[in-house]
PDB file of N, CA and C in Angstrom:
ATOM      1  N   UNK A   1      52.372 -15.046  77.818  1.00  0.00           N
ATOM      2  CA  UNK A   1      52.929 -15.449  79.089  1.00  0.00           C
ATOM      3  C   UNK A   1      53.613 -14.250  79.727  1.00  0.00           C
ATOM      4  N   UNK A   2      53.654 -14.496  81.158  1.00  0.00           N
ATOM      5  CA  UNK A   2      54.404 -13.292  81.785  1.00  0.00           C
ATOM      6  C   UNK A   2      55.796 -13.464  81.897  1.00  0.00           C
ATOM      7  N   UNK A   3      56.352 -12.424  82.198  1.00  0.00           N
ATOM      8  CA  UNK A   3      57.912 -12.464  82.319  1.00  0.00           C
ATOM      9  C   UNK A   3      58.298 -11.268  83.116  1.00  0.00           C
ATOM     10  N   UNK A   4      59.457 -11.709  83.757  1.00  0.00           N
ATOM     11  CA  UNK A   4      60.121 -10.743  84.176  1.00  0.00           C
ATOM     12  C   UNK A   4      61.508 -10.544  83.959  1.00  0.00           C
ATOM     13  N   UNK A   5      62.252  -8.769  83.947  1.00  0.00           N
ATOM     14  CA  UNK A   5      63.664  -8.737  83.887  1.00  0.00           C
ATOM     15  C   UNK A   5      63.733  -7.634  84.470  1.00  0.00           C
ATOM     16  N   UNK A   6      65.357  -7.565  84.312  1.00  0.00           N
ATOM     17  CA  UNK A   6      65.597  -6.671  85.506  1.00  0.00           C
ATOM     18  C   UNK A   6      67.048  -5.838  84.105  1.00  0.00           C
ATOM     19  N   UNK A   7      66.096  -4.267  84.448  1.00  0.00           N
ATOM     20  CA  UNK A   7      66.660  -3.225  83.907  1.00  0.00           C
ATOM     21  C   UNK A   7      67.570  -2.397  84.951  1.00  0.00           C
ATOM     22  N   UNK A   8      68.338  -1.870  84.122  1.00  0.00           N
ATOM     23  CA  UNK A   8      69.123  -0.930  85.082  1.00  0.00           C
ATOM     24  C   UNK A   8      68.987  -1.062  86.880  1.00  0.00           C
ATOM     25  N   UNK A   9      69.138  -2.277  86.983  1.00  0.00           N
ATOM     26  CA  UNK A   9      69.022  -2.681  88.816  1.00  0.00           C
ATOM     27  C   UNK A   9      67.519  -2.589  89.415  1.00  0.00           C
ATOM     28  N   UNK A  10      66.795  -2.528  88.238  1.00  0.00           N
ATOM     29  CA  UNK A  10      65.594  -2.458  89.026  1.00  0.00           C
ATOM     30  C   UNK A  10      64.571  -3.495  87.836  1.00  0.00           C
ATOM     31  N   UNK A  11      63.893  -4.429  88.815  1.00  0.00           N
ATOM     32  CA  UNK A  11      62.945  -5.327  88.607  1.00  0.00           C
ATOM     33  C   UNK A  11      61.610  -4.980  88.107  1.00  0.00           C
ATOM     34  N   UNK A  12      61.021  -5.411  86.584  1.00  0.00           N
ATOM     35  CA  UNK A  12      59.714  -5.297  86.349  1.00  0.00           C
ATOM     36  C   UNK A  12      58.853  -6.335  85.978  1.00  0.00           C
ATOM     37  N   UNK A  13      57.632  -6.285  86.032  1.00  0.00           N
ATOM     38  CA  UNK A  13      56.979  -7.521  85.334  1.00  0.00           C
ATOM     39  C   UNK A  13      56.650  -6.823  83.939  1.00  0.00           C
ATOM     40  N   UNK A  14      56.404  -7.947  82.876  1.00  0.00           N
ATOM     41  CA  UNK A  14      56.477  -7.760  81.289  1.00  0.00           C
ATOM     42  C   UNK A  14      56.073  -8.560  80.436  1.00  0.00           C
ATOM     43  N   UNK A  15      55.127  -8.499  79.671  1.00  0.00           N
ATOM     44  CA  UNK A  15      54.185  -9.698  79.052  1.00  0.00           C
ATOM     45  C   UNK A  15      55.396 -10.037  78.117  1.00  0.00           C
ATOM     46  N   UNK A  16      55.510 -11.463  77.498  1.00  0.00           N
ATOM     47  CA  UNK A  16      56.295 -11.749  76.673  1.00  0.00           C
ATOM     48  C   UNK A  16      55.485 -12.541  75.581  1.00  0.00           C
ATOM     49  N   UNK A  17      56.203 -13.185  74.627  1.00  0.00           N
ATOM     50  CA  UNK A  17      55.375 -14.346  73.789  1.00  0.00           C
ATOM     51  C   UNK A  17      54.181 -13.196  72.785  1.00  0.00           C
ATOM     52  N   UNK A  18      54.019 -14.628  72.490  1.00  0.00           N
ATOM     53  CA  UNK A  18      52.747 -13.850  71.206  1.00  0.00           C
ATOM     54  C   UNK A  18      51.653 -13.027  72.205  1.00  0.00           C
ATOM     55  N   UNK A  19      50.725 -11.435  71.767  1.00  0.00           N
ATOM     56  CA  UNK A  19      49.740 -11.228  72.170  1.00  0.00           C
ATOM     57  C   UNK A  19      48.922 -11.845  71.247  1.00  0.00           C
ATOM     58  N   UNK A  20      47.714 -12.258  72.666  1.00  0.00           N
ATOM     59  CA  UNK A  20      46.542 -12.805  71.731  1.00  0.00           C
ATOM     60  C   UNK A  20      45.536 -11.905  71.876  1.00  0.00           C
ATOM     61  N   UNK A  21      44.471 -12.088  71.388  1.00  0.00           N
ATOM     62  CA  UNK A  21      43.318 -11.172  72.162  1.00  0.00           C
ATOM     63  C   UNK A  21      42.967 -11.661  73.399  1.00  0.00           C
ATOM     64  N   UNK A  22      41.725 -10.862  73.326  1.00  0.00           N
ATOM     65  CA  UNK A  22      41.018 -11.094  75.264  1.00  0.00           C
ATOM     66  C   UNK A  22      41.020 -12.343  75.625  1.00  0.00           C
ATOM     67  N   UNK A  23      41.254 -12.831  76.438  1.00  0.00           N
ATOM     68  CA  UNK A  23      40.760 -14.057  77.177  1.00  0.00           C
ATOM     69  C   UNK A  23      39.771 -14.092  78.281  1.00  0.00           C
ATOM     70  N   UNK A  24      39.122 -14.832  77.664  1.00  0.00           N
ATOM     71  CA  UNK A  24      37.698 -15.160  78.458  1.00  0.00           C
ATOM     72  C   UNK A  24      37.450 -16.539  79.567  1.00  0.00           C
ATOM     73  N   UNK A  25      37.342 -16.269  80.805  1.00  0.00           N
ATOM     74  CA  UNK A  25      37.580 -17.114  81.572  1.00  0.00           C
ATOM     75  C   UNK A  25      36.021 -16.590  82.491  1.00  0.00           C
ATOM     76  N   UNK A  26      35.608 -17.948  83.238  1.00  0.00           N
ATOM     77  CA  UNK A  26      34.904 -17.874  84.560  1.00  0.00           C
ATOM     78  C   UNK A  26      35.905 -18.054  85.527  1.00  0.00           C
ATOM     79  N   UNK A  27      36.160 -16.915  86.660  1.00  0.00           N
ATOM     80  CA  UNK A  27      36.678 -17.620  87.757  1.00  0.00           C
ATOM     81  C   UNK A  27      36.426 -16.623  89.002  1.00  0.00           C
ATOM     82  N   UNK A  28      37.392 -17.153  89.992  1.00  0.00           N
ATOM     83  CA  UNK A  28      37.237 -16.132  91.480  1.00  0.00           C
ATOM     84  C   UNK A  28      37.626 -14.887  91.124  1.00  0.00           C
ATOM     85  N   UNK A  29      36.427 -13.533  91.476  1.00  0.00           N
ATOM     86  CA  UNK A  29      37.543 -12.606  91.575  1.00  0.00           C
ATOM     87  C   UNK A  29      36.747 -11.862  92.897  1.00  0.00           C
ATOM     88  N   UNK A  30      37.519 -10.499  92.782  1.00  0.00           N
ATOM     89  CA  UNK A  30      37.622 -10.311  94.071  1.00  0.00           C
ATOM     90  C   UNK A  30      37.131  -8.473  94.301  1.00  0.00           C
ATOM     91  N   UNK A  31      36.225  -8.024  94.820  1.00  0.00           N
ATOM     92  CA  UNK A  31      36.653  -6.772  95.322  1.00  0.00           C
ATOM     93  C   UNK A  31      37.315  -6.288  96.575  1.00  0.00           C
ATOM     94  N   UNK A  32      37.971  -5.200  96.428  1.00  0.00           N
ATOM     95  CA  UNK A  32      38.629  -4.986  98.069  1.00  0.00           C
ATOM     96  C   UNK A  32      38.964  -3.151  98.018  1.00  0.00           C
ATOM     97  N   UNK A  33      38.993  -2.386  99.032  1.00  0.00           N
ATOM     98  CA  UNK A  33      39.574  -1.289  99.272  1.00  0.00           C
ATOM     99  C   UNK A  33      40.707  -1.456 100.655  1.00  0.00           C
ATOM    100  N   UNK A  34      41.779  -0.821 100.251  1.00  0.00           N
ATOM    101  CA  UNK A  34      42.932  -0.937 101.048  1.00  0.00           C
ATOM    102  C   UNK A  34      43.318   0.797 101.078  1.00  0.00           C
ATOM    103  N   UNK A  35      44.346   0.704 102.109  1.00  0.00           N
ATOM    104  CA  UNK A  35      44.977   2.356 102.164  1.00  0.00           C
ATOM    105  C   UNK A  35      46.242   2.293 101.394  1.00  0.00           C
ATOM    106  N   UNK A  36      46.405   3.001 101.082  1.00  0.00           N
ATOM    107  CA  UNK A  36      47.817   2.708  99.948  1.00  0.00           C
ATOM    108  C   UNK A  36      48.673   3.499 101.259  1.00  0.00           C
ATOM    109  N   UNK A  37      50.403   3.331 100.803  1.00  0.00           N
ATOM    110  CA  UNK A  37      51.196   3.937 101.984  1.00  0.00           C
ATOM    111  C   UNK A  37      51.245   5.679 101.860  1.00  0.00           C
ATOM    112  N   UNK A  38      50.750   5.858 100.831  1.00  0.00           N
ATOM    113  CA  UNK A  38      50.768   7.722 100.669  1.00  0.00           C
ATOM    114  C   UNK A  38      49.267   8.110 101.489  1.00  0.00           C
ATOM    115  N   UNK A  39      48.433   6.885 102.749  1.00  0.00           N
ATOM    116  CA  UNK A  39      47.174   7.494 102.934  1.00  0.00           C
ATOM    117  C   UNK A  39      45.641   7.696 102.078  1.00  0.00           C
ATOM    118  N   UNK A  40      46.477   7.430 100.597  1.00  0.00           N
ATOM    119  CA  UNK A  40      44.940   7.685  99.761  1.00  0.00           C
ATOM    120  C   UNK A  40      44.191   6.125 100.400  1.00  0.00           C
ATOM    121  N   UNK A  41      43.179   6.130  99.974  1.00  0.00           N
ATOM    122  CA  UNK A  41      42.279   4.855  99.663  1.00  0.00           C
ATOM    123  C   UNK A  41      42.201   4.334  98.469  1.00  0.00           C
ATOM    124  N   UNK A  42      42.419   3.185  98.127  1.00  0.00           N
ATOM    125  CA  UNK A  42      42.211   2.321  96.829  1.00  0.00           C
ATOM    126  C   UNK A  42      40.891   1.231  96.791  1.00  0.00           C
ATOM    127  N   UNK A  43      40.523   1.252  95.710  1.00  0.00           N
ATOM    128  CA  UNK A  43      39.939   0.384  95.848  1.00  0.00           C
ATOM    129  C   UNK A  43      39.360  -0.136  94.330  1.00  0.00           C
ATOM    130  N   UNK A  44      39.805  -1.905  94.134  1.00  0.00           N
ATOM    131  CA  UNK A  44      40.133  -2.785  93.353  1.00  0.00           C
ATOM    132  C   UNK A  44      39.211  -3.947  93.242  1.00  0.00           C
ATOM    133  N   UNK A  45      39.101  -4.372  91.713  1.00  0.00           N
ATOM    134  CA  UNK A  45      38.537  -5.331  91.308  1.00  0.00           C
ATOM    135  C   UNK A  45      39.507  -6.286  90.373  1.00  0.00           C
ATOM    136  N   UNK A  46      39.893  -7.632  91.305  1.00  0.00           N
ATOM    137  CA  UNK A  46      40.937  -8.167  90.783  1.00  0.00           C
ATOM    138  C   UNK A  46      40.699  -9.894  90.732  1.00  0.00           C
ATOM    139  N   UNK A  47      41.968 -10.170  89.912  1.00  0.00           N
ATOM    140  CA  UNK A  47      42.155 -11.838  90.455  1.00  0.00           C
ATOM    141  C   UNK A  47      42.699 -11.840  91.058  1.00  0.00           C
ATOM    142  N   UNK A  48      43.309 -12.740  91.912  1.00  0.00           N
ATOM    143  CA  UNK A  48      44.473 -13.817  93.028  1.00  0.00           C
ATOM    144  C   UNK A  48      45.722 -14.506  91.286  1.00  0.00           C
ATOM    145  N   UNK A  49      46.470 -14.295  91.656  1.00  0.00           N
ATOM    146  CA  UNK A  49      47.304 -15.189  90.621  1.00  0.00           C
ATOM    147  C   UNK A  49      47.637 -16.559  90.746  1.00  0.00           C
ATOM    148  N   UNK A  50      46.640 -17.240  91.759  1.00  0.00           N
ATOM    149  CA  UNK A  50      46.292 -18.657  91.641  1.00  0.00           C
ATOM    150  C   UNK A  50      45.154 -18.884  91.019  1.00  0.00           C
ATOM    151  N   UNK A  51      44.074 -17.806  90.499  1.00  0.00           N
ATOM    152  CA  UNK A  51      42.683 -18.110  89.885  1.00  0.00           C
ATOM    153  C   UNK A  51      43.139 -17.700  88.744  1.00  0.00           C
ATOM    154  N   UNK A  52      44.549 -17.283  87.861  1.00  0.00           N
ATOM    155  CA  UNK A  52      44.750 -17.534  86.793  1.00  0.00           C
ATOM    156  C   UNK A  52      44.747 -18.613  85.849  1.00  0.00           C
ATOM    157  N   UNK A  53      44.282 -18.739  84.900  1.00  0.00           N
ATOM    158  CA  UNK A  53      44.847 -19.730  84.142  1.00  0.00           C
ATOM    159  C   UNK A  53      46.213 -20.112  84.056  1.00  0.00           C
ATOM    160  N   UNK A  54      46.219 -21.856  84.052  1.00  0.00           N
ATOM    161  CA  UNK A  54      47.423 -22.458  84.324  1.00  0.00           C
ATOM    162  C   UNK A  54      48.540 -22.131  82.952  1.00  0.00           C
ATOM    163  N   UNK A  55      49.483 -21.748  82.924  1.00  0.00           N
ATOM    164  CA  UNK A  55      50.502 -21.248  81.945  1.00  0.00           C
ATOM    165  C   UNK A  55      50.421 -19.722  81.934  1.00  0.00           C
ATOM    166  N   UNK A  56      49.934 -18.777  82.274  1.00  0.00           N
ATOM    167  CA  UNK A  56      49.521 -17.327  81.989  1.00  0.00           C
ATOM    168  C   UNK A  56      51.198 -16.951  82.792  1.00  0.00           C
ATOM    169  N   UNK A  57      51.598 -17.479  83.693  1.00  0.00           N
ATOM    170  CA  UNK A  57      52.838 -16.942  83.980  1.00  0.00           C
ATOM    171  C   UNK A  57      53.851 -17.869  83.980  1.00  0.00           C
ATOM    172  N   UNK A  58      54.978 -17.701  84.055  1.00  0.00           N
ATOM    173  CA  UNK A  58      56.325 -18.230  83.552  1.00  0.00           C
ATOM    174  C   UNK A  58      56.684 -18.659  84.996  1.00  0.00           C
ATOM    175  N   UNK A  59      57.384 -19.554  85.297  1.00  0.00           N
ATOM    176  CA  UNK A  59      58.179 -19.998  86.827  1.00  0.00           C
ATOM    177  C   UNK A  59      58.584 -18.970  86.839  1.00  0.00           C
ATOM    178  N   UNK A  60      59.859 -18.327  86.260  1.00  0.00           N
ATOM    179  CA  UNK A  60      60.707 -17.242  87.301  1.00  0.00           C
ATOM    180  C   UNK A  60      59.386 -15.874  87.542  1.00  0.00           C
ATOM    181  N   UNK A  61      58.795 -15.828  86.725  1.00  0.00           N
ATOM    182  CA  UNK A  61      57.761 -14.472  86.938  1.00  0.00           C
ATOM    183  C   UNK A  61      57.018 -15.182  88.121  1.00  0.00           C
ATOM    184  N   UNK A  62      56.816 -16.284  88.527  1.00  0.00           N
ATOM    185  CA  UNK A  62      56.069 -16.651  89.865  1.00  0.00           C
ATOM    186  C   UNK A  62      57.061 -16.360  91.030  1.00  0.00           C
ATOM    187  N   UNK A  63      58.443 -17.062  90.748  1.00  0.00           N
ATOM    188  CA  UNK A  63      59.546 -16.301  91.355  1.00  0.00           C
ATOM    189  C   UNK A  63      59.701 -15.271  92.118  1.00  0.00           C
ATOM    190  N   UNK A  64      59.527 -14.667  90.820  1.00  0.00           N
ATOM    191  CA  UNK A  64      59.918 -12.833  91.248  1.00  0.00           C
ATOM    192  C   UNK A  64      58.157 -12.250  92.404  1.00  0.00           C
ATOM    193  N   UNK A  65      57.538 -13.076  92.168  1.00  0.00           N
ATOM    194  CA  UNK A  65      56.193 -12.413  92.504  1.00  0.00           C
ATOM    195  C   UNK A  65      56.610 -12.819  93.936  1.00  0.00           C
ATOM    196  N   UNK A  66      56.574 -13.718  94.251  1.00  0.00           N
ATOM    197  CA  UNK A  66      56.577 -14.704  96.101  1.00  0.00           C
ATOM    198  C   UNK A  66      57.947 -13.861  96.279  1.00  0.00           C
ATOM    199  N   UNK A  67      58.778 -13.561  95.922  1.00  0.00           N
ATOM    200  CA  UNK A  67      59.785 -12.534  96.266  1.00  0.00           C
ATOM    201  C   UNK A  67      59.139 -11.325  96.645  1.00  0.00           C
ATOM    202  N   UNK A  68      58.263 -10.417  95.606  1.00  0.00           N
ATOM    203  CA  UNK A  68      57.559  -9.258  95.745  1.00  0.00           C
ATOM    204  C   UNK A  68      56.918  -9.230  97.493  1.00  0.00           C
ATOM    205  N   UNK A  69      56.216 -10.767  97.013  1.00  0.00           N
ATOM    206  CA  UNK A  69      55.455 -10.382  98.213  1.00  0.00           C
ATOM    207  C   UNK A  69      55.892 -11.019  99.438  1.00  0.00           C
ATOM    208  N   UNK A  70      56.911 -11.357  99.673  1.00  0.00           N
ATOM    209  CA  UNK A  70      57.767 -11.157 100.692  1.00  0.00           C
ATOM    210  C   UNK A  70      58.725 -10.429 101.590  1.00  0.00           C
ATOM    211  N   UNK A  71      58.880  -9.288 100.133  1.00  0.00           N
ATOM    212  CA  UNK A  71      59.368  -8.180 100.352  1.00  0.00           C
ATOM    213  C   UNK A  71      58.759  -6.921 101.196  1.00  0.00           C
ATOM    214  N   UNK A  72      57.189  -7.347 100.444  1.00  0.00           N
ATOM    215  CA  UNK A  72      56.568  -6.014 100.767  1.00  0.00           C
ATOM    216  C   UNK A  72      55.487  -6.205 101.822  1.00  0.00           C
ATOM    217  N   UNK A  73      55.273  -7.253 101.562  1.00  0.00           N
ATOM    218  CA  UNK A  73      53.787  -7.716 102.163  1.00  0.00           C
ATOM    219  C   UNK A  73      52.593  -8.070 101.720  1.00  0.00           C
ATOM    220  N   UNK A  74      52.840  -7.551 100.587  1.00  0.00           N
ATOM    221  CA  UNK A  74      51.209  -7.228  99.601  1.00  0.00           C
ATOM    222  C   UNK A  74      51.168  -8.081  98.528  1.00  0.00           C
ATOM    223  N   UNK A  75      50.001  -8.585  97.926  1.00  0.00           N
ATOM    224  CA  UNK A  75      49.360  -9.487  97.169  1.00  0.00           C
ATOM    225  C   UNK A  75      49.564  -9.105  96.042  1.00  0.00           C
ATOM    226  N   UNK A  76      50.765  -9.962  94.825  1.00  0.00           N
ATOM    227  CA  UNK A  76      50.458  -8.631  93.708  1.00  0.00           C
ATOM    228  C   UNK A  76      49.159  -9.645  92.739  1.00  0.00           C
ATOM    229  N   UNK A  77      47.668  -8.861  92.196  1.00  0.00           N
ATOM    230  CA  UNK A  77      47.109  -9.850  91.946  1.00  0.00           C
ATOM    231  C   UNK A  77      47.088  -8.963  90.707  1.00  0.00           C
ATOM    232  N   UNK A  78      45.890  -9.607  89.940  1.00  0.00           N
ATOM    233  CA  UNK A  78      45.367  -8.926  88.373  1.00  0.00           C
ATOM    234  C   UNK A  78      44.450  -7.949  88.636  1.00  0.00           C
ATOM    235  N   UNK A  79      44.482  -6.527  88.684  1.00  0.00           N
ATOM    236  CA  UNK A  79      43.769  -5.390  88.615  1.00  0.00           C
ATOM    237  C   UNK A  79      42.788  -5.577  87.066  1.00  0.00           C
ATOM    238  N   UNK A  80      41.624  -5.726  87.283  1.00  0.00           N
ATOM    239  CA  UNK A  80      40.701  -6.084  86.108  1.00  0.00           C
ATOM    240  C   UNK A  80      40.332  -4.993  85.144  1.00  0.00           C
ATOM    241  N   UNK A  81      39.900  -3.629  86.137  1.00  0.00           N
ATOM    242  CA  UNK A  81      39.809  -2.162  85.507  1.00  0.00           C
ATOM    243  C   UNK A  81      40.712  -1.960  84.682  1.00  0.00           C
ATOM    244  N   UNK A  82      42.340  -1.806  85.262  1.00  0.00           N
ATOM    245  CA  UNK A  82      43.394  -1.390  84.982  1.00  0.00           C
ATOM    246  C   UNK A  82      44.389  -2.415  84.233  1.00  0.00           C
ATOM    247  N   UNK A  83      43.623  -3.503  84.032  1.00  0.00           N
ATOM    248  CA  UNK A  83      44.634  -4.797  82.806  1.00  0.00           C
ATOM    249  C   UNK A  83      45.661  -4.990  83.230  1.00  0.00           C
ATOM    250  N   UNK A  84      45.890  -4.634  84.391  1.00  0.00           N
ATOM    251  CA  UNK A  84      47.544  -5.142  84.872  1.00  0.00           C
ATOM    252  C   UNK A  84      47.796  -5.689  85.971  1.00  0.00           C
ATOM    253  N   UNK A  85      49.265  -6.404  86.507  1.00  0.00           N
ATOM    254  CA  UNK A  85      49.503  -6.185  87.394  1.00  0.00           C
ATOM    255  C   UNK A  85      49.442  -5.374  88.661  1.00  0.00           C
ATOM    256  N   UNK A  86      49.445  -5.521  89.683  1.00  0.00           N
ATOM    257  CA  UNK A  86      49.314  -4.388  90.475  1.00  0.00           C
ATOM    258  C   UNK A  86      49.324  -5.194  92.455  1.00  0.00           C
ATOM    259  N   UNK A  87      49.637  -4.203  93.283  1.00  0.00           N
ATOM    260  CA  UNK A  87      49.719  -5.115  94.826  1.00  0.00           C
ATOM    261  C   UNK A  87      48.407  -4.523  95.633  1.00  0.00           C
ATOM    262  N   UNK A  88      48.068  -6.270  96.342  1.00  0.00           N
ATOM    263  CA  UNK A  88      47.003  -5.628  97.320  1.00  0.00           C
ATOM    264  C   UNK A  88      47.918  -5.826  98.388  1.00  0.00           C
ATOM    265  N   UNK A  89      47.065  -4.778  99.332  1.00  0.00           N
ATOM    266  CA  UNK A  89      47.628  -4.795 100.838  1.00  0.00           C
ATOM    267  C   UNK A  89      46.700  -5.278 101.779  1.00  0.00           C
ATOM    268  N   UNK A  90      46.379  -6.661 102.017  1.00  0.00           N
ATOM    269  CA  UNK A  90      46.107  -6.739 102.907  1.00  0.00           C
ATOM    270  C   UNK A  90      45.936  -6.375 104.003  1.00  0.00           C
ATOM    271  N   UNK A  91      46.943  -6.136 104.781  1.00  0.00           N
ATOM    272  CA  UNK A  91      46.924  -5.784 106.279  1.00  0.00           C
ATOM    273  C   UNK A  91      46.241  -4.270 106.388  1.00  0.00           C
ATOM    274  N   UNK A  92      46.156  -3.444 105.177  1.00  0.00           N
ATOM    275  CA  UNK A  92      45.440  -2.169 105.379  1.00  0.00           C
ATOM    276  C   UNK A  92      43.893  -2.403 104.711  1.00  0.00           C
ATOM    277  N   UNK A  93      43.539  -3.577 104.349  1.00  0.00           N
ATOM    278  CA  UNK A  93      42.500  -4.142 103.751  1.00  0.00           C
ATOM    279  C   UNK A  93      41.222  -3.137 104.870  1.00  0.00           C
ATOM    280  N   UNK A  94      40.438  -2.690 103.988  1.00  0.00           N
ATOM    281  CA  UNK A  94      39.249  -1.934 104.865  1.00  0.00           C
ATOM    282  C   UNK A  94      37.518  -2.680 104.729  1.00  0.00           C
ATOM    283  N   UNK A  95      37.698  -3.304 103.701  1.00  0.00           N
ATOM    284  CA  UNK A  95      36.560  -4.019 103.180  1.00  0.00           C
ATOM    285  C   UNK A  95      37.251  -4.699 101.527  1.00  0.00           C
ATOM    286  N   UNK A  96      36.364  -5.955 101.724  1.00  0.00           N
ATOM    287  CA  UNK A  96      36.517  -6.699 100.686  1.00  0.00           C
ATOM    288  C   UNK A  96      35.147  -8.271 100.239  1.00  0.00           C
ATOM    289  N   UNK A  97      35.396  -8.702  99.015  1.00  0.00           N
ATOM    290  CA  UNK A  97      34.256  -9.543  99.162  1.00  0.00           C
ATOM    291  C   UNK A  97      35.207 -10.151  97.802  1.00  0.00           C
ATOM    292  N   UNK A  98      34.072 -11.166  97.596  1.00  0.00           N
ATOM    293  CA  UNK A  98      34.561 -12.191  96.426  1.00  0.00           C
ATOM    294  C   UNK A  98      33.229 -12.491  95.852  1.00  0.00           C
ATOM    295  N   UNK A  99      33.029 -12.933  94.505  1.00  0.00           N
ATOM    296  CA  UNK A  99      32.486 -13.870  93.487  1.00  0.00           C
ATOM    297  C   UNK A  99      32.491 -14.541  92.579  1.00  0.00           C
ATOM    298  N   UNK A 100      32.299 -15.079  91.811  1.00  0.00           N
ATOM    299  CA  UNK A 100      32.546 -16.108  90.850  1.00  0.00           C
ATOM    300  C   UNK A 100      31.742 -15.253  89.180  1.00  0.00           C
ATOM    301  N   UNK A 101      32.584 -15.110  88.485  1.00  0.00           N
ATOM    302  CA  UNK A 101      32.165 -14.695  87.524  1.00  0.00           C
ATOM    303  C   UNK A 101      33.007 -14.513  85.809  1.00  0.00           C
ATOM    304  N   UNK A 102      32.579 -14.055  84.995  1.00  0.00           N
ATOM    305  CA  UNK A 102      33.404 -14.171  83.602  1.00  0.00           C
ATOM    306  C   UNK A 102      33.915 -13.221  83.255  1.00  0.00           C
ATOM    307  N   UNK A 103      34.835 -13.052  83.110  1.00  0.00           N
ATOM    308  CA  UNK A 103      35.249 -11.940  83.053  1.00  0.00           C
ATOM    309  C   UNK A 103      36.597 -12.136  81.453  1.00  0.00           C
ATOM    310  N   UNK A 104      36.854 -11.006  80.892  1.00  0.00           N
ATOM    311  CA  UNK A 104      37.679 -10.781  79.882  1.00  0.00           C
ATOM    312  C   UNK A 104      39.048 -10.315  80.394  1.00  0.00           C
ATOM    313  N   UNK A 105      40.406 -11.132  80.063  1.00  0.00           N
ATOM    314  CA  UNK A 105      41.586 -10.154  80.847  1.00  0.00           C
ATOM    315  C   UNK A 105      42.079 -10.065  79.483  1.00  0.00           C
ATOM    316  N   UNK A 106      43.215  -9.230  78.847  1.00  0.00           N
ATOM    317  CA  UNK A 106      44.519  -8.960  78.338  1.00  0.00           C
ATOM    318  C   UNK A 106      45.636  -9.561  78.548  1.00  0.00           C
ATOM    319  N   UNK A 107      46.045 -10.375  78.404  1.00  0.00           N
ATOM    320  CA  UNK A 107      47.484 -10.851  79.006  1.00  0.00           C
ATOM    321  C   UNK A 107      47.978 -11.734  78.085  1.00  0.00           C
TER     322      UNK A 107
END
């Protein structure tokens, strides 16, 4: 399960609970390229953290997320390459698409 705390005044997300191995799921995911604010280009193969499996995050870690992204603007979803957390930006969104497929996460 996910979790979050807050170190020295500053907020992180943080897997908690037992690790298991991979988890194997069919669901939505997503490609997209966005501009990050330093100008580079990104570009991501992710979930939505509503096409997670139900329990994978904790209430306050949903919390802290609808906070995140109220703060900032940006989507924080599951980066699939990169096994983690991570924010999309919409509004600099340059191209994107979706499909349905199986995929293995870490979490």
């Amino acid at each position: 399960m996910l979790y979050y705390k807050r170190v020295n005044n500053s907020i992180s997300l943080n897997i908690g609970g037992k690790m298991s191995n991979n988890t194997i799921i069919t669901t939505q995911t997503y490609r997209g390229t966005f501009v990050k604010i330093n100008g580079e280009s990104r570009s991501m193969r992710f979930i939505r953290i509503a096409d997670l499996p139900t329990g994978t995050i904790s209430e306050s870690a949903h919390q802290h997320i609808r906070h995140l992204q109220e703060l900032h603007g940006s989507e924080v979803v599951y980066d699939l390459d990169k096994q983690g957390f991570r924010s999309y930006n919409w509004k600099t969104s340059t191209d994107s698409s979706n499909a349905e497929e199986t995929v293995s996460i870490s979490i």
